[in-house]
N, C-alpha and C. Protein backbone atom coordinates (compact mmCIF):
# COMPACT_ATOMS: atom_id res chain seq x y z
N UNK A 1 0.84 -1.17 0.00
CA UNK A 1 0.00 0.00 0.00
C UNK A 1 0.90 1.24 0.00
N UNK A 2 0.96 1.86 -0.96
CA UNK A 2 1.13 3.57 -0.93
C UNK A 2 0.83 4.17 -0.30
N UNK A 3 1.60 5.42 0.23
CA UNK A 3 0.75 6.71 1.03
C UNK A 3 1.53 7.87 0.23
N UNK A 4 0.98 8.69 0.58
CA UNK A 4 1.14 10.32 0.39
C UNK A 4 1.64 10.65 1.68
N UNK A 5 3.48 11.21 1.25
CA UNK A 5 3.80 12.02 2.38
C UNK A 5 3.53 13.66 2.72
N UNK A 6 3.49 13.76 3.65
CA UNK A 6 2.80 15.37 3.23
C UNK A 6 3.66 16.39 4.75
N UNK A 7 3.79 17.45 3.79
CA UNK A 7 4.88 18.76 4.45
C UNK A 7 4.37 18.76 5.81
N UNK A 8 5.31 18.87 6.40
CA UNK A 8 4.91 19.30 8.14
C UNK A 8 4.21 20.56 8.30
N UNK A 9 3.10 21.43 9.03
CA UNK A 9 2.62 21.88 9.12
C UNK A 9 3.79 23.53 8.97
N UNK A 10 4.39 23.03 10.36
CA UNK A 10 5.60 23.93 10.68
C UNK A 10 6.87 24.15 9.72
N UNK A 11 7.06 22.76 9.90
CA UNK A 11 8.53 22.28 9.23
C UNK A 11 8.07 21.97 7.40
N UNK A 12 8.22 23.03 6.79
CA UNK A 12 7.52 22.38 5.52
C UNK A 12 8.39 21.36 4.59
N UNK A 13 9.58 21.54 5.17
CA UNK A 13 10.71 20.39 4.31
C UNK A 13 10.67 19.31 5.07
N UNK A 14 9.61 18.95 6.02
CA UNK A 14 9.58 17.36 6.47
C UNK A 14 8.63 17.00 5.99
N UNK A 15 8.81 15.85 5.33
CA UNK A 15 7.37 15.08 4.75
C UNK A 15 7.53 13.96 6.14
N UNK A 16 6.04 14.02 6.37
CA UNK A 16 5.54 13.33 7.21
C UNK A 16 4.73 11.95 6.50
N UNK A 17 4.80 10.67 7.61
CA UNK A 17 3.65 9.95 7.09
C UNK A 17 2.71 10.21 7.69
N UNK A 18 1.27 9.72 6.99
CA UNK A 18 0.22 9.53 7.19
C UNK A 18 -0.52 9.84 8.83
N UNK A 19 0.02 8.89 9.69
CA UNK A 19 -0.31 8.65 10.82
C UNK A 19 0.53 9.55 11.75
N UNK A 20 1.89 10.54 11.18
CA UNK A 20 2.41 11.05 11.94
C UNK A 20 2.16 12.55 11.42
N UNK A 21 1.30 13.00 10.29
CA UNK A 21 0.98 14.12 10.02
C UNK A 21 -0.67 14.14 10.75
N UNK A 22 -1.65 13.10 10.70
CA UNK A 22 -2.69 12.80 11.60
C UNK A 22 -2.57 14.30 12.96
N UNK A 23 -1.48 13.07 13.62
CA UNK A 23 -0.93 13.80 14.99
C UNK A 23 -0.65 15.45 15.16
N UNK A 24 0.25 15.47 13.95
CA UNK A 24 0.49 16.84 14.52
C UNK A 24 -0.56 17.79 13.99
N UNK A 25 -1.24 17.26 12.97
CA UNK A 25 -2.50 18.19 12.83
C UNK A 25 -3.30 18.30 13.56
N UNK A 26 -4.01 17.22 14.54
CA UNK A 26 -4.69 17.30 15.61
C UNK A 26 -3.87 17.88 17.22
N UNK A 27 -2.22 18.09 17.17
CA UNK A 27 -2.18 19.14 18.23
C UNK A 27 -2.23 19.92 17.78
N UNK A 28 -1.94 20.50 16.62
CA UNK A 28 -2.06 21.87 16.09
C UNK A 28 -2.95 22.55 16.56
N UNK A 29 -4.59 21.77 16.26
CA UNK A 29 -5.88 22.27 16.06
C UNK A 29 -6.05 22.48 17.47
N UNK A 30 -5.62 21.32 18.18
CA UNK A 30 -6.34 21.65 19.47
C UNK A 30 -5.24 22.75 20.50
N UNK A 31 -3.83 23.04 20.47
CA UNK A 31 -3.16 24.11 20.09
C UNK A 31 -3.82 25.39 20.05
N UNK A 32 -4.33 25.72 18.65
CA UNK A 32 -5.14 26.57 18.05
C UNK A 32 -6.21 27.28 18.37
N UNK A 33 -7.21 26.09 19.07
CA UNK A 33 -8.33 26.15 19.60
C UNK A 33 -8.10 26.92 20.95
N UNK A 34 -7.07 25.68 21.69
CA UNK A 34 -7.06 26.48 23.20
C UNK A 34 -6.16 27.84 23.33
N UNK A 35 -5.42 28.20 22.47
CA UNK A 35 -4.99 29.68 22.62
C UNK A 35 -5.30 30.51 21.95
N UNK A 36 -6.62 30.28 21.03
CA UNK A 36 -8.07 31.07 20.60
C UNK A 36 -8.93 31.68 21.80
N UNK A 37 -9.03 30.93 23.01
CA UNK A 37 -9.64 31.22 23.87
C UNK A 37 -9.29 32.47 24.81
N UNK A 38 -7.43 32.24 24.78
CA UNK A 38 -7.21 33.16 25.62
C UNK A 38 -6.61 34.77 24.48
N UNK A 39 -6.10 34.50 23.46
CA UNK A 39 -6.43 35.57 22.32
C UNK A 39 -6.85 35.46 21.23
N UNK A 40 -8.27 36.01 21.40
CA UNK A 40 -9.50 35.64 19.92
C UNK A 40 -8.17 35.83 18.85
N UNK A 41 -7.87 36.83 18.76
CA UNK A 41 -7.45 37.88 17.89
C UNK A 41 -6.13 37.13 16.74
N UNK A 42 -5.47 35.98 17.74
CA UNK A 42 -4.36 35.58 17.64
C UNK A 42 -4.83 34.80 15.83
N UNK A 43 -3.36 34.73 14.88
CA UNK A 43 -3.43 34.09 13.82
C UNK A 43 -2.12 33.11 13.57
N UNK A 44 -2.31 31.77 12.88
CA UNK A 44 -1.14 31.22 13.03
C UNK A 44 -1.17 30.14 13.82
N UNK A 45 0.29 29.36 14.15
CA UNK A 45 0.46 28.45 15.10
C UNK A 45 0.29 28.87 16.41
N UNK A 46 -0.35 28.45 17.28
CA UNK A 46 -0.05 28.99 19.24
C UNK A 46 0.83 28.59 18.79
N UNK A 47 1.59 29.70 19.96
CA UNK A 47 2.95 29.20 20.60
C UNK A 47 3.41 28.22 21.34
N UNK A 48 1.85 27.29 21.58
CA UNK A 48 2.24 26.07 22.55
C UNK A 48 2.34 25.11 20.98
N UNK A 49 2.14 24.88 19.92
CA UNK A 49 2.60 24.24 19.15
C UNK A 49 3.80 24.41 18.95
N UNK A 50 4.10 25.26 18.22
CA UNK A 50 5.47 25.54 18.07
C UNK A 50 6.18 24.78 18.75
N UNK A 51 6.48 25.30 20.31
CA UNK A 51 6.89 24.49 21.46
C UNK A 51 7.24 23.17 21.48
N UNK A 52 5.85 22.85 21.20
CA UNK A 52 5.83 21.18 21.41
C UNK A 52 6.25 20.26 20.24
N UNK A 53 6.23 20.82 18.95
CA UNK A 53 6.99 20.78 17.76
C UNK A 53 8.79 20.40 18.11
N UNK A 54 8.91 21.37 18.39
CA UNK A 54 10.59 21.44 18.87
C UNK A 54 11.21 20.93 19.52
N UNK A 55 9.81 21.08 20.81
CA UNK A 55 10.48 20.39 22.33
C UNK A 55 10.22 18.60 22.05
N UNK A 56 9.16 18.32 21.93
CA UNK A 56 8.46 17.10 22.00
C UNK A 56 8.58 16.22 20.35
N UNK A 57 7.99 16.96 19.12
CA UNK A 57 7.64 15.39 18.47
C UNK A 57 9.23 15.61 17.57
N UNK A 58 9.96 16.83 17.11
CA UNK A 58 11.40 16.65 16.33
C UNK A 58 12.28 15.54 16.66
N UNK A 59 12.21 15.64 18.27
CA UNK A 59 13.35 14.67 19.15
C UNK A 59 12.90 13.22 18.81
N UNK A 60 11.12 12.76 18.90
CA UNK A 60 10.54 11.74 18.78
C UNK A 60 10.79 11.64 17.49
N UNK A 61 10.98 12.28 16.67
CA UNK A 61 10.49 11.58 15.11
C UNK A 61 12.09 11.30 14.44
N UNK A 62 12.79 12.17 15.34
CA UNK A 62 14.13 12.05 15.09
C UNK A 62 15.16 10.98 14.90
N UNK A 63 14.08 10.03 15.77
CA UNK A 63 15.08 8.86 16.42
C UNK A 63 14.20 7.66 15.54
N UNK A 64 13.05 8.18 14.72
CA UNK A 64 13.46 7.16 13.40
C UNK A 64 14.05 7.56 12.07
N UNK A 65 14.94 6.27 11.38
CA UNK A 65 15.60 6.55 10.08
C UNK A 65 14.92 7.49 9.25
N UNK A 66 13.60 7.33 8.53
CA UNK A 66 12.95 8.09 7.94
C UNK A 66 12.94 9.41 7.96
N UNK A 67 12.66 10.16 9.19
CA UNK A 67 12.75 10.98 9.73
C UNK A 67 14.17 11.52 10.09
N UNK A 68 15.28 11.18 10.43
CA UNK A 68 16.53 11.61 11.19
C UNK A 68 17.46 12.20 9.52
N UNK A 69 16.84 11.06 8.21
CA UNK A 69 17.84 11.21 7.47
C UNK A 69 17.28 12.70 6.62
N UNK A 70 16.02 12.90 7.05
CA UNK A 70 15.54 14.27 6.26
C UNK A 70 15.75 15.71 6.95
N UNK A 71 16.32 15.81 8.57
CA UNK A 71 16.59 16.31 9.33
C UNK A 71 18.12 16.02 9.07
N UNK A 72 18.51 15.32 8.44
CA UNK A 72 20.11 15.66 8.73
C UNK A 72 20.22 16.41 7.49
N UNK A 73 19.70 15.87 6.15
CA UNK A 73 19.36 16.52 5.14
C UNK A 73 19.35 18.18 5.22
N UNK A 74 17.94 18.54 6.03
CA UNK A 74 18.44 20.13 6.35
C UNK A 74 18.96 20.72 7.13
N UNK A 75 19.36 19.84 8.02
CA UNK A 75 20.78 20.51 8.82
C UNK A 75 22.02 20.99 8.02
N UNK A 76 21.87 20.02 6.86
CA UNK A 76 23.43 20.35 6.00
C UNK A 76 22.89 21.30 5.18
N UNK A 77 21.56 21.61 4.25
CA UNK A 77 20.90 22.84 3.51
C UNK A 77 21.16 24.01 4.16
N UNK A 78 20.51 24.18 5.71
CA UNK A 78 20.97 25.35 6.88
C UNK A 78 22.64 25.80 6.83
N UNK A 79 23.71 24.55 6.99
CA UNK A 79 24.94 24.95 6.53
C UNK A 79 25.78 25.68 6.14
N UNK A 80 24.97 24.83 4.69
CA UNK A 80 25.46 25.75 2.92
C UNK A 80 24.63 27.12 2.77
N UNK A 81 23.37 27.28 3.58
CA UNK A 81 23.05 28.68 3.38
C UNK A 81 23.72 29.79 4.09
N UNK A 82 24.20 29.28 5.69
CA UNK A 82 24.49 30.16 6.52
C UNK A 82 26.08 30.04 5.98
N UNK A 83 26.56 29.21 5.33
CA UNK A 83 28.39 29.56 5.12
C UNK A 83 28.22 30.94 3.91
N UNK A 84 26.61 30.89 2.73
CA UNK A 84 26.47 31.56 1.91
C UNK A 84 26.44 33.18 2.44
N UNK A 85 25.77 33.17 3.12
CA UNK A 85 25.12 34.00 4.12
C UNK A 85 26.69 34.75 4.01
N UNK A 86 26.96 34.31 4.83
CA UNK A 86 28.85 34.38 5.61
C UNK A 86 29.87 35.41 4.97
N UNK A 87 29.27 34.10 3.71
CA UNK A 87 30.53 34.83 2.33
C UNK A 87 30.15 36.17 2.05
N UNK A 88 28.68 36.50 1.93
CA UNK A 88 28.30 38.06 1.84
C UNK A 88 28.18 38.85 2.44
N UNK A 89 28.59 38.64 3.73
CA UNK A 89 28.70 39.60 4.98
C UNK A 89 29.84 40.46 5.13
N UNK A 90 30.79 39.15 5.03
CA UNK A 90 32.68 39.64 5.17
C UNK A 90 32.53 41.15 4.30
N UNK A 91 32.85 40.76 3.15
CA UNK A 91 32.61 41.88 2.28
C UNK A 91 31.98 43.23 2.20
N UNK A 92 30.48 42.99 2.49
CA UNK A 92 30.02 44.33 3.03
C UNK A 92 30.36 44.45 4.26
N UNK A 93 30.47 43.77 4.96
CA UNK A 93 31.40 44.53 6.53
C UNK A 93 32.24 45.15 6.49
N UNK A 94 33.50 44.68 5.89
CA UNK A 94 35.09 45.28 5.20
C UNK A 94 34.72 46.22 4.32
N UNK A 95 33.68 46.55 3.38
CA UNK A 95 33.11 48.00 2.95
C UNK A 95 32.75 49.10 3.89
N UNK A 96 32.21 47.76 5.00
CA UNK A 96 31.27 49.46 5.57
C UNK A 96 32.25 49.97 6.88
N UNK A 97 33.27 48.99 6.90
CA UNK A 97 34.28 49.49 7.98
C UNK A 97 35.27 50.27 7.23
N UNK A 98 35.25 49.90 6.06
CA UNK A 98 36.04 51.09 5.24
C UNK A 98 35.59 52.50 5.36
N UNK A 99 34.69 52.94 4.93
CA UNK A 99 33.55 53.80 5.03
C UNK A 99 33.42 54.73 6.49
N UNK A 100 33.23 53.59 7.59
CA UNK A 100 33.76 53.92 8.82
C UNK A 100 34.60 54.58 9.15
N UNK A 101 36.03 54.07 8.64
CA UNK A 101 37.26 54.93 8.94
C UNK A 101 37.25 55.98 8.33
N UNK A 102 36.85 56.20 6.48
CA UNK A 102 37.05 57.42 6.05
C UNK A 102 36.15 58.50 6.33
N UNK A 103 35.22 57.93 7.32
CA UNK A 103 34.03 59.43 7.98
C UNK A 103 34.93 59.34 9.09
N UNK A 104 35.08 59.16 9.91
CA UNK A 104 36.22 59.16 11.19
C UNK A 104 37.27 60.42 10.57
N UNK A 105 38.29 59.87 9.61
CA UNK A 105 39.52 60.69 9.28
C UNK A 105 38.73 61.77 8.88
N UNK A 106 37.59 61.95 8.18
CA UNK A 106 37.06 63.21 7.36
C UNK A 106 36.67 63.66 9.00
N UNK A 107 36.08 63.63 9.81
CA UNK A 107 35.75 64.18 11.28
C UNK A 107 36.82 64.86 11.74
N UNK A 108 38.15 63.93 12.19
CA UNK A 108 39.42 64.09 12.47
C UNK A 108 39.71 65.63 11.91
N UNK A 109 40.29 65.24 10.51
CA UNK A 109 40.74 66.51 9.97
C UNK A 109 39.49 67.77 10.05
N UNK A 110 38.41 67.99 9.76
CA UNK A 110 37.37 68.70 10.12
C UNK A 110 37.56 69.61 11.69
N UNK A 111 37.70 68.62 12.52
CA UNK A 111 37.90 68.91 13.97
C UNK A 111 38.86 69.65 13.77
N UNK A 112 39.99 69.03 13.64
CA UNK A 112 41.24 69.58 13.43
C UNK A 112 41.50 71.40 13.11
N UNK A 113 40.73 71.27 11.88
CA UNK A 113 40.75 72.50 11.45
C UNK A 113 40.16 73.74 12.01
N UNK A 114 39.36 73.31 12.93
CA UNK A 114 38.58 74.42 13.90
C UNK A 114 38.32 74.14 15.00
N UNK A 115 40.36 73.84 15.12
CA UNK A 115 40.85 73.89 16.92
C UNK A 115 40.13 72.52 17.57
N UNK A 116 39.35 71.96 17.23
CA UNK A 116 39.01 70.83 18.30
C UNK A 116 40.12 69.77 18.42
N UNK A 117 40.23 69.28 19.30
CA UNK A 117 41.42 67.73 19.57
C UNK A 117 40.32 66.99 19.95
């Protein structure tokens, strides 16, 4: 028998099975429901999902193959973005500390010129 894996509510790069997307749709809802009560207003995941997402079923779902090898999967995606990230920072940093110094020296000499030390 086939199933349809389907995106985690939260986590949209985890495909879930069947019986383990079930679950987290029904804490979601009930999640949803009970921190509807205390802010109508609220839109989105409660924050007690979230929570329990992170705290509770990642660790559980973690510790099967299925699950651990799609989580290691974007642990290494997170990686390669944040080394990407990285590479384009250096650069405009070392620009804008350039920039930095030459408003500094332009201050400096400015000061300079009308007696301030």
């Amino acid at each position: 028998m086939s199933y349809i894996a389907r995106c985690h509510p939260l986590c949209g790069w985890l495909r879930l099975q069947p019986q383990d997307y079930a679950r987290t749709m029904q804490e979601l809802l009930k999640q949803r429901d009970d921190y509807l009560l205390i802010k109508p207003d609220h839109s989105g995941p409660a924050p007690g999902y979230m929570q329990w997402v992170w705290d509770v079923e990642l660790p559980q779902l973690a510790l099967r193959p299925y699950y651990a090898a799609q989580i290691e999967s974007q642990v290494q995606e997170l990686l390669v973005e944040s080394a990407t990230v990285e590479s384009q920072i250096a650069p405009e940093a070392a620009a804008l500390q350039r920039r930095l110094d030459e408003l500094a020296l332009q201050v400096d000499v400015l000061e300079a010129a009308i007696g301030h030390d």
